[in-house]
N, C-alpha and C. Protein backbone atom coordinates (compact mmCIF):
# COMPACT_ATOMS: atom_id res chain seq x y z
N UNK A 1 35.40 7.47 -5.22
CA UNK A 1 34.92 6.10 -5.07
C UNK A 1 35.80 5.17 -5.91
N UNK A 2 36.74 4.04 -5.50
CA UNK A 2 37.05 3.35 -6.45
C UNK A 2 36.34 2.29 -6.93
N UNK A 3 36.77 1.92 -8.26
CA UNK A 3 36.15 1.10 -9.32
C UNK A 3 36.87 -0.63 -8.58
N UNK A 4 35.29 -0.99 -9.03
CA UNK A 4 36.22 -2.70 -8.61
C UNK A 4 36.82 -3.03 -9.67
N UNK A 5 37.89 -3.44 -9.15
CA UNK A 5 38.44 -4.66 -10.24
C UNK A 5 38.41 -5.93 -10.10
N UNK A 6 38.19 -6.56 -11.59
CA UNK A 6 37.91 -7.78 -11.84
C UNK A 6 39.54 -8.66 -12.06
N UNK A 7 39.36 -9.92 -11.76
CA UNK A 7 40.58 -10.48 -11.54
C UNK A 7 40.45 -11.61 -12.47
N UNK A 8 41.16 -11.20 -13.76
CA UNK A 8 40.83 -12.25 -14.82
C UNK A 8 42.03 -13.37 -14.28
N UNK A 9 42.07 -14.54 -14.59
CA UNK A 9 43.05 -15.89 -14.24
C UNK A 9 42.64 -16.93 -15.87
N UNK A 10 44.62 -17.54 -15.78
CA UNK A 10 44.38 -17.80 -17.57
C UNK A 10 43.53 -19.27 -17.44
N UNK A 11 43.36 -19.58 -18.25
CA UNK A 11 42.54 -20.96 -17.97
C UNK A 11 43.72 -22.17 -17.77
N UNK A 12 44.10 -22.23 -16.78
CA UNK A 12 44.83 -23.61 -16.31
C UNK A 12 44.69 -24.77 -16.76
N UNK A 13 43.41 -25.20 -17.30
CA UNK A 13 42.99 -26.53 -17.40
C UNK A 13 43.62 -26.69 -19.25
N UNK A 14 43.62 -25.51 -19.50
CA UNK A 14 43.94 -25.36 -21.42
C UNK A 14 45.52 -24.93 -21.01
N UNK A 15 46.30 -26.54 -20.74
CA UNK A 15 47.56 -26.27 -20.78
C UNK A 15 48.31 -27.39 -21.46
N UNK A 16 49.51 -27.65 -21.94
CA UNK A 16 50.20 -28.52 -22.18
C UNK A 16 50.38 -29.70 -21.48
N UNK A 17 50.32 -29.47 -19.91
CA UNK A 17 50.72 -30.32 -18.95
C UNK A 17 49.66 -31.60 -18.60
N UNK A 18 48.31 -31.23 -19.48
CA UNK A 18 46.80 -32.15 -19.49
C UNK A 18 46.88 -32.79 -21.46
N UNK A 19 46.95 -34.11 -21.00
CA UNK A 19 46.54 -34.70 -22.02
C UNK A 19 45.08 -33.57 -22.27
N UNK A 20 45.61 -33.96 -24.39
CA UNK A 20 43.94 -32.63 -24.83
C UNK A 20 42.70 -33.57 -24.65
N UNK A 21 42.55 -34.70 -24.24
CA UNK A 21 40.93 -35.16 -24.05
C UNK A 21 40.91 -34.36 -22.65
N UNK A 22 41.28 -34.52 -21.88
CA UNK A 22 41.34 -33.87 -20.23
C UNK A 22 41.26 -32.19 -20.77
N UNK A 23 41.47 -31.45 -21.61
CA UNK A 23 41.63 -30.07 -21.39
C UNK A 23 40.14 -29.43 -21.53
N UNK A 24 39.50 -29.85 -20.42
CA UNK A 24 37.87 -28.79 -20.39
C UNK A 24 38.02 -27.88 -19.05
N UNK A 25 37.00 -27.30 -19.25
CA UNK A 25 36.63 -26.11 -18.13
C UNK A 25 35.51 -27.26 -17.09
N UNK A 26 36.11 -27.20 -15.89
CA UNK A 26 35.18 -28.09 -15.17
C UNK A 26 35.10 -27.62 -13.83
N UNK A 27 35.38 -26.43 -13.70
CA UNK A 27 34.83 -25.81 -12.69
C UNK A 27 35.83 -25.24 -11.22
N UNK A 28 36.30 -24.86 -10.40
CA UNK A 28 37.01 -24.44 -9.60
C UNK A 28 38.43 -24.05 -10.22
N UNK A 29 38.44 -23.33 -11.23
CA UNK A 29 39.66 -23.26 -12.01
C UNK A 29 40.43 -24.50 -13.03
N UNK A 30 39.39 -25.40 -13.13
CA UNK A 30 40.35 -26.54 -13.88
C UNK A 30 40.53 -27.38 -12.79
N UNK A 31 40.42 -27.37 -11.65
CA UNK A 31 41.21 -28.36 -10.43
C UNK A 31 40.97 -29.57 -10.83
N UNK A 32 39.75 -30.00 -11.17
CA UNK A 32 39.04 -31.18 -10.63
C UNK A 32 39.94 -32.27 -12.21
N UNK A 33 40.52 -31.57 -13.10
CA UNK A 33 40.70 -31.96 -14.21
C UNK A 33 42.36 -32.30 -13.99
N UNK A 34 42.87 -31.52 -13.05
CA UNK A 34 44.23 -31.39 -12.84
C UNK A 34 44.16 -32.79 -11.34
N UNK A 35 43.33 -33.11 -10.77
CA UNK A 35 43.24 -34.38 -9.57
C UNK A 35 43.01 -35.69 -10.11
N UNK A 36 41.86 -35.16 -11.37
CA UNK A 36 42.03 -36.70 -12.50
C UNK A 36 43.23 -36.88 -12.97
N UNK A 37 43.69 -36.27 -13.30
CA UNK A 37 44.60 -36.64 -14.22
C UNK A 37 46.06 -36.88 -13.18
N UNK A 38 45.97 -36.40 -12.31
CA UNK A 38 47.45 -36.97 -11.26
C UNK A 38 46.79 -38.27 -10.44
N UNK A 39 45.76 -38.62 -10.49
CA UNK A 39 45.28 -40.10 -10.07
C UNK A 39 45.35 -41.54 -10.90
N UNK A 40 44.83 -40.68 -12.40
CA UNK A 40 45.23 -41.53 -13.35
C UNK A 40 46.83 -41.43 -13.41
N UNK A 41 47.28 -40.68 -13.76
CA UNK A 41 48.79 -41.00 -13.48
C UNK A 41 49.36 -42.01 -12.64
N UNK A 42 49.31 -41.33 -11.43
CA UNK A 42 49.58 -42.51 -10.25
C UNK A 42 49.36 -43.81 -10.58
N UNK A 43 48.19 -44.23 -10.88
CA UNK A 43 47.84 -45.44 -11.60
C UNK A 43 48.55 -46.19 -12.42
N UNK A 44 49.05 -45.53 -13.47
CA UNK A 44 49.90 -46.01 -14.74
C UNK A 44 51.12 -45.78 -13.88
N UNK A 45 51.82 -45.13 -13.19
CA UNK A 45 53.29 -45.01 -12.53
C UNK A 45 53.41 -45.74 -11.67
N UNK A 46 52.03 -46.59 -11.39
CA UNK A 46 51.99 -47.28 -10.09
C UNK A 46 53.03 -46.76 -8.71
N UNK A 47 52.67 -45.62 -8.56
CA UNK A 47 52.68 -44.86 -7.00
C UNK A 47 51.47 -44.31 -6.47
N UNK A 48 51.98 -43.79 -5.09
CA UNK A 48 50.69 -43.04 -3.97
C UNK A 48 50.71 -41.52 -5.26
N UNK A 49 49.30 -41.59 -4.99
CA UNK A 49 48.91 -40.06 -5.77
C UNK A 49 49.52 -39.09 -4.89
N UNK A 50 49.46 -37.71 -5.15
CA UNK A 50 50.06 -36.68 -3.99
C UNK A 50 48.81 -36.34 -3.62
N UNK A 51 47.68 -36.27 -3.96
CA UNK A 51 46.56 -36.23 -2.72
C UNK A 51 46.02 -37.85 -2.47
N UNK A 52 45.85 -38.42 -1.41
CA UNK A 52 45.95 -39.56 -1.32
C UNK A 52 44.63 -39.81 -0.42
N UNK A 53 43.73 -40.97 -0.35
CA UNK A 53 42.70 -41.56 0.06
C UNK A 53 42.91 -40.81 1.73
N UNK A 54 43.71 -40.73 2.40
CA UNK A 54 43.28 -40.09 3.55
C UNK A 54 42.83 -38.38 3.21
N UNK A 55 44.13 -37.51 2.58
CA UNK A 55 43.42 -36.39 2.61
C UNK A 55 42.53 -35.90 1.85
N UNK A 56 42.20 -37.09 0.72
CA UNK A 56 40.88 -37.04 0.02
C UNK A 56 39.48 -36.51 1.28
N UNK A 57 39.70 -37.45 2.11
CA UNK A 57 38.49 -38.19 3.06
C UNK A 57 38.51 -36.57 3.59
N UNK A 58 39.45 -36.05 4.68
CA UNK A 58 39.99 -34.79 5.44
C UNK A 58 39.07 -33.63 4.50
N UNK A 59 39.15 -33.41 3.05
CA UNK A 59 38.70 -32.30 2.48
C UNK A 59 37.26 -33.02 2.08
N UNK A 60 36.90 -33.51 2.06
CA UNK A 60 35.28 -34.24 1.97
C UNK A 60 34.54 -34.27 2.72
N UNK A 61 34.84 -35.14 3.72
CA UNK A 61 34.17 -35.30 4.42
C UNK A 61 33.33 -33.76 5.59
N UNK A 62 33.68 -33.01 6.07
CA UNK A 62 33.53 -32.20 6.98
C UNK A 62 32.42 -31.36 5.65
N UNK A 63 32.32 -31.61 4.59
CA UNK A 63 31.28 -30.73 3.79
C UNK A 63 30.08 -31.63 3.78
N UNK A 64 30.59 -33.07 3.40
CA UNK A 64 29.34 -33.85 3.30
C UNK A 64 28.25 -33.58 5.04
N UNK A 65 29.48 -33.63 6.27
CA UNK A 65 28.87 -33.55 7.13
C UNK A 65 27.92 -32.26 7.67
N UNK A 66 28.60 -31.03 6.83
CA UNK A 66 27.87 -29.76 7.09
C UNK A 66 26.85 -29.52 6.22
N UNK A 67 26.21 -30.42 5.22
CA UNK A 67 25.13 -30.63 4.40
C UNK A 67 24.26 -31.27 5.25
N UNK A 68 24.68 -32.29 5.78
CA UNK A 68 23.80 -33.20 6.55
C UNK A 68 23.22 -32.07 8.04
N UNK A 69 24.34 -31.44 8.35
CA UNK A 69 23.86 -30.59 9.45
C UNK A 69 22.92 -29.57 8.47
N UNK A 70 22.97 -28.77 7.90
CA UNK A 70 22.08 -27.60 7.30
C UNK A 70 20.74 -28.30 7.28
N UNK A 71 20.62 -30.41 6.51
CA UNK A 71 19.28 -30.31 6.28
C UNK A 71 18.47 -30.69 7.38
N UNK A 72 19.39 -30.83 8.83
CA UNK A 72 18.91 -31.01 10.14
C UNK A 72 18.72 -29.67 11.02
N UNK A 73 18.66 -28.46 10.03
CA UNK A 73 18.27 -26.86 11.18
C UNK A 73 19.47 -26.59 11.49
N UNK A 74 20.81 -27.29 11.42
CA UNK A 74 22.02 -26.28 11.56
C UNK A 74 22.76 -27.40 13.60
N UNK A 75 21.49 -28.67 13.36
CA UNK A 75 21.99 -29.83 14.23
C UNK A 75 24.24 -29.60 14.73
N UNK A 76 24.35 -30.06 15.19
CA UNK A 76 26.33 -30.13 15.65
C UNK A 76 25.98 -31.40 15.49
N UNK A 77 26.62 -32.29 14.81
CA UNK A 77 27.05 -33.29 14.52
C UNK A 77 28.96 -33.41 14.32
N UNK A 78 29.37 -34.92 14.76
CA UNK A 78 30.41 -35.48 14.55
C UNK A 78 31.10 -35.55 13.31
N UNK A 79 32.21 -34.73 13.30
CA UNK A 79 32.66 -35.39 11.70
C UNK A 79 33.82 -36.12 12.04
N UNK A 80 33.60 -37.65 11.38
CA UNK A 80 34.82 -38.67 12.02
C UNK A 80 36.39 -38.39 11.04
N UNK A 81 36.63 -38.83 11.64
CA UNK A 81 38.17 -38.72 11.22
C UNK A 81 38.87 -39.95 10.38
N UNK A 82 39.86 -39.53 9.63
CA UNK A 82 39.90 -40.42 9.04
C UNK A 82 41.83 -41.00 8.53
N UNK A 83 42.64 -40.69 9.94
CA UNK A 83 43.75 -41.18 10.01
C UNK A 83 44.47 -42.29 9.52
N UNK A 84 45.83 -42.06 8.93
CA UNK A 84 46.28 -42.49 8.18
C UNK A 84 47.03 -43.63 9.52
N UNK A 85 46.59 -45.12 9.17
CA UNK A 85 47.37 -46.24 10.02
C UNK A 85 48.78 -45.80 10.54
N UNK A 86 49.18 -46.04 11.60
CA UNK A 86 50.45 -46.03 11.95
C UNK A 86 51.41 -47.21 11.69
């Protein structure tokens, strides 16, 4: 029978590359600490962030909408789209 193994990963968020007020454990590996902090960036560099208000919307939205379906019995609902102007 083999033994499971556990898959330790170093803490990302406790790195050099995060100002130390930003260096907490906040959940999905550090991500959410590593998206603040390249937004605030963007901000002060005054450029487009590299995840940007459309594919923000793209990874959001389709969860908010499958919440809304679960508390409707598992309903098919529309998830709109949210394309970047041409």
């Amino acid at each position: 029978m083999d033994e499971a193994k556990t898959l330790e990963l170093p803490d990302y968020w406790d790195a050099a590359m995060l100002p130390e007020p930003m260096r907490v454990a906040s959940g999905h590996g550090g991500s959410h600490t590593f998206l603040s902090a390249e937004f605030i960036n963007a901000l002060v560099e005054d450029r487009e962030p590299v995840i940007d208000v459309y594919e923000s919307l793209a990874m959001t939205v389709p969860g908010i909408v499958g919440h809304q379906s679960a508390l409707k019995d598992g309903e098919q609902m529309r998830v709109p789209r949210f394309d970047r102007p041409s």
